[in-house]
C-alpha atoms as a PDB file:
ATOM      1  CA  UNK A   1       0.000   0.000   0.000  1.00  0.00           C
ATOM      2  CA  UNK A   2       1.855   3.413  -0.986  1.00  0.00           C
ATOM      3  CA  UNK A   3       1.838   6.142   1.962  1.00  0.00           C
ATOM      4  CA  UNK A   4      -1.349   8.213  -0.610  1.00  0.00           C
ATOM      5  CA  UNK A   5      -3.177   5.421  -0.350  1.00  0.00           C
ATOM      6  CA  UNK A   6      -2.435   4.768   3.946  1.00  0.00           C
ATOM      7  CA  UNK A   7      -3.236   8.664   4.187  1.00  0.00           C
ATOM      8  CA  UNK A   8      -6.562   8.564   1.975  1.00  0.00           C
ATOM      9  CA  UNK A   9      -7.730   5.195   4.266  1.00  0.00           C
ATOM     10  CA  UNK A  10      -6.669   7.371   7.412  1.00  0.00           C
ATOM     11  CA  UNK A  11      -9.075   9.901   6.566  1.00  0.00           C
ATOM     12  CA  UNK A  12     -11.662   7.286   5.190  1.00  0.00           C
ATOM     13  CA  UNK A  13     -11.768   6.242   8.751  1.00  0.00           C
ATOM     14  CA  UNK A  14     -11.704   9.132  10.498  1.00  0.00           C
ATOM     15  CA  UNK A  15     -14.984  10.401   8.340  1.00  0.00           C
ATOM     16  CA  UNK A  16     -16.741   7.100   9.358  1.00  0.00           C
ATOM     17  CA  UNK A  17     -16.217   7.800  12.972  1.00  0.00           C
ATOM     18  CA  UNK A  18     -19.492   8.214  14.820  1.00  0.00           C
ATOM     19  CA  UNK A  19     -20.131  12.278  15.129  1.00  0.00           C
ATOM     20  CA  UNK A  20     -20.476  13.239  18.596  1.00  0.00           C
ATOM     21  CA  UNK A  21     -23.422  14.575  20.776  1.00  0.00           C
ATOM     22  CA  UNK A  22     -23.929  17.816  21.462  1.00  0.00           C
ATOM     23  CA  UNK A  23     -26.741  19.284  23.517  1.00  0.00           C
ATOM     24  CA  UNK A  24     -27.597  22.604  22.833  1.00  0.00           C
ATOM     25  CA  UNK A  25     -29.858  23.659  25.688  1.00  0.00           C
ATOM     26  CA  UNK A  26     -30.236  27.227  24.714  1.00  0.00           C
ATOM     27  CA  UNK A  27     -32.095  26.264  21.390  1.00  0.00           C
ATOM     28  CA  UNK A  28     -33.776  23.053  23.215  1.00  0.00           C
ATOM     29  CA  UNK A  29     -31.528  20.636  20.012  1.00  0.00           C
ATOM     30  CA  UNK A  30     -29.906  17.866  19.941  1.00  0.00           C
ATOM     31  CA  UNK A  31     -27.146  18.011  17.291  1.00  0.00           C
ATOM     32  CA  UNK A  32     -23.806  15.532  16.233  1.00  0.00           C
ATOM     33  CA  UNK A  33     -20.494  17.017  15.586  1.00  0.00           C
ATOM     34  CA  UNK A  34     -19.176  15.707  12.202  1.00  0.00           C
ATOM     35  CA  UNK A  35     -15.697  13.677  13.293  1.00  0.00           C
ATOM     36  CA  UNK A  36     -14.021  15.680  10.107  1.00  0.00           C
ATOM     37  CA  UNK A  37     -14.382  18.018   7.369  1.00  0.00           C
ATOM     38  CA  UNK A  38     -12.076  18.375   4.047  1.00  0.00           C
ATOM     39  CA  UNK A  39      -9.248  20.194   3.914  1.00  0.00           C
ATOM     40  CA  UNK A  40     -10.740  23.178   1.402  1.00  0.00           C
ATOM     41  CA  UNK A  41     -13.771  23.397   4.463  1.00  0.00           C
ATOM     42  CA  UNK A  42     -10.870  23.539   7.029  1.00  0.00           C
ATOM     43  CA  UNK A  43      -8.609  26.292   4.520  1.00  0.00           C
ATOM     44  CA  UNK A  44     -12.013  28.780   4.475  1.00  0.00           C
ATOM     45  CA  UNK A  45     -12.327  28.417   8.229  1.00  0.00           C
ATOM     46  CA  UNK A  46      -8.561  29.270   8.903  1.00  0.00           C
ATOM     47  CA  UNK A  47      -8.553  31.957   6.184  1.00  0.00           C
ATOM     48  CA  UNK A  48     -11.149  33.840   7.775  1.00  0.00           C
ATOM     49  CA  UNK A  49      -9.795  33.568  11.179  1.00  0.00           C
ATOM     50  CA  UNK A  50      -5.854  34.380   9.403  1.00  0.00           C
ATOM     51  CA  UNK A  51      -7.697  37.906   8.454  1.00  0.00           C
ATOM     52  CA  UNK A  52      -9.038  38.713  11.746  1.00  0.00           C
ATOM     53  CA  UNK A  53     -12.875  37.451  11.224  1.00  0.00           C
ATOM     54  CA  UNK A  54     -12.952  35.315  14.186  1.00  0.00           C
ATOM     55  CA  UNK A  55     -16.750  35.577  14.099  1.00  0.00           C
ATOM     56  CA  UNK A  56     -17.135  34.419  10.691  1.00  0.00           C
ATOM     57  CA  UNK A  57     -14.550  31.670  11.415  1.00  0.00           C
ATOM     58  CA  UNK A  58     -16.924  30.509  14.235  1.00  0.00           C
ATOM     59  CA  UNK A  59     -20.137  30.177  12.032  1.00  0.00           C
ATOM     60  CA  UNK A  60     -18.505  28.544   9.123  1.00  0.00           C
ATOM     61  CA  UNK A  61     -17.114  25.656  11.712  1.00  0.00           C
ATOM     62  CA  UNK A  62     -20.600  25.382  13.022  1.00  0.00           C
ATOM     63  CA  UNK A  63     -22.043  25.317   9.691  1.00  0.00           C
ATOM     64  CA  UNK A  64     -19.812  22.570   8.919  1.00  0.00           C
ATOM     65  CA  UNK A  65     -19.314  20.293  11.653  1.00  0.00           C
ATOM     66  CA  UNK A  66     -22.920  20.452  12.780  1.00  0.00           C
ATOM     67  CA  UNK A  67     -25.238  17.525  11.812  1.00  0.00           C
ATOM     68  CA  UNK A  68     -28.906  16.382  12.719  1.00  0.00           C
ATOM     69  CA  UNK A  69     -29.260  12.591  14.166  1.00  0.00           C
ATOM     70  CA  UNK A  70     -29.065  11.282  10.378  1.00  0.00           C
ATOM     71  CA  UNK A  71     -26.075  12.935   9.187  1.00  0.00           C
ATOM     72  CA  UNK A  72     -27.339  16.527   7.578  1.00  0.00           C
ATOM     73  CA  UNK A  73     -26.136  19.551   8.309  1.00  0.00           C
ATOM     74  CA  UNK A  74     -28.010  21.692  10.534  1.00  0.00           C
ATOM     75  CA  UNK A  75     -27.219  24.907   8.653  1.00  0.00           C
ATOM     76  CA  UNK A  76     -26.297  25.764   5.017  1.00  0.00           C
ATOM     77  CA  UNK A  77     -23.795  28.901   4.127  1.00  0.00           C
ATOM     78  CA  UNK A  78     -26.995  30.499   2.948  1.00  0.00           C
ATOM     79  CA  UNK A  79     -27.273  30.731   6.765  1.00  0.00           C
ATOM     80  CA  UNK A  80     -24.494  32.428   7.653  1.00  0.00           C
ATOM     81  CA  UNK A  81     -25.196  35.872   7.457  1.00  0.00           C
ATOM     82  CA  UNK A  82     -28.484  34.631  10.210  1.00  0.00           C
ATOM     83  CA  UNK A  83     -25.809  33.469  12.194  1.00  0.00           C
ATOM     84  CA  UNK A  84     -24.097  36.358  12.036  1.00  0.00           C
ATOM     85  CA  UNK A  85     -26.313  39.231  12.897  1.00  0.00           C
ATOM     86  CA  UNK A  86     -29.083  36.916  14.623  1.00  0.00           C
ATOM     87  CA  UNK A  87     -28.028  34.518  17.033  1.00  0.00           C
ATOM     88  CA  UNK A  88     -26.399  34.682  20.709  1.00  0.00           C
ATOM     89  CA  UNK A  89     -22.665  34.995  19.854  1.00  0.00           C
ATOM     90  CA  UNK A  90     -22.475  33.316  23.405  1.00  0.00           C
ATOM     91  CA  UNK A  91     -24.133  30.079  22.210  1.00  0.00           C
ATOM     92  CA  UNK A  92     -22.050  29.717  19.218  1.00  0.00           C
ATOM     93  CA  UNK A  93     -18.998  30.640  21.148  1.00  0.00           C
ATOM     94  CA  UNK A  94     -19.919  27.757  23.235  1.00  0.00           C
ATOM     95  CA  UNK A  95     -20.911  25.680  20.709  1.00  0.00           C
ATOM     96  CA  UNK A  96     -17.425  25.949  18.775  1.00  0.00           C
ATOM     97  CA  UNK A  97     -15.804  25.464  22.290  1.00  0.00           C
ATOM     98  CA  UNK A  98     -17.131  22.428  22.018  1.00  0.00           C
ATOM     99  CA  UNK A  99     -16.304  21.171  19.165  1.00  0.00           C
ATOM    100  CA  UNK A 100     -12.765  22.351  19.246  1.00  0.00           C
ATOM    101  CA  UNK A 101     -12.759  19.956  22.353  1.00  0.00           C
ATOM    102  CA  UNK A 102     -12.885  17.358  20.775  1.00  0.00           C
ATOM    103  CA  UNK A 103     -10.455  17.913  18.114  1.00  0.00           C
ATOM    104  CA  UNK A 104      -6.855  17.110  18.728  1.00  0.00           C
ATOM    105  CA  UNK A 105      -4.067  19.804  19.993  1.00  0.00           C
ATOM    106  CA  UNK A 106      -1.234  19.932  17.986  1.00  0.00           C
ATOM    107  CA  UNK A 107       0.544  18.151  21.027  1.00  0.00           C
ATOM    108  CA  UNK A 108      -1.948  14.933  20.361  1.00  0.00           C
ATOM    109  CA  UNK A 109      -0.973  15.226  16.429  1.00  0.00           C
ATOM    110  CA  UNK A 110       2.671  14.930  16.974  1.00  0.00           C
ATOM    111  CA  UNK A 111       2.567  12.405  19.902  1.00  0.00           C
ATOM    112  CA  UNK A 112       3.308  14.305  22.587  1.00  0.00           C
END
């Protein structure tokens, strides 16, 4: 098996992993935080936070990672403008706290 094809069964996996509960009391849901999301997803995210949009940053990860019990996404990027102006910033800062918890570190990545 050549190391493209070990890397692209990594991430296979890692996208089949079960997403993980999330209770969001606040707006009485029950929601699933997606185990992954491609690297273009992940580039937009860090893009907008590289140019000081933090807030946009936030939405677009919960616009992504955020999934309904049978795997679809609880908002679309039609949304995010909603988000934006409409919603607690609290909430979604909490909600992204939450799913940045149960990413890696950087210290998990390299082993230490």
């Amino acid at each position: 098996m050549s190391v493209l094809e070990k890397a692209k069964a990594h991430y296979s996996a890692k996208l089949s992993e079960e997403p993980r509960p999330i209770s969001i009391k606040e707006w009485d849901t029950d929601a699933f935080i997606k185990p992954a999301i491609s690297l273009q997803k992940l580039g937009e995210i860090m893009e907008c936070a590289n140019k000081g949009n933090a807030a946009e940053a936030m939405v677009l990860t919960i616009i992504y990672r955020l999934i309904d019990a049978e795997g679809n996404p609880l908002f679309r990027k039609l949304d995010k403008t909603e988000l934006l102006k409409s919603v607690d910033p609290d909430v979604l800062a909490s909600i992204v706290n939450e799913i940045n918890a149960s990413d890696p570190s950087a210290d998990d990545i390299e082993g230490n």
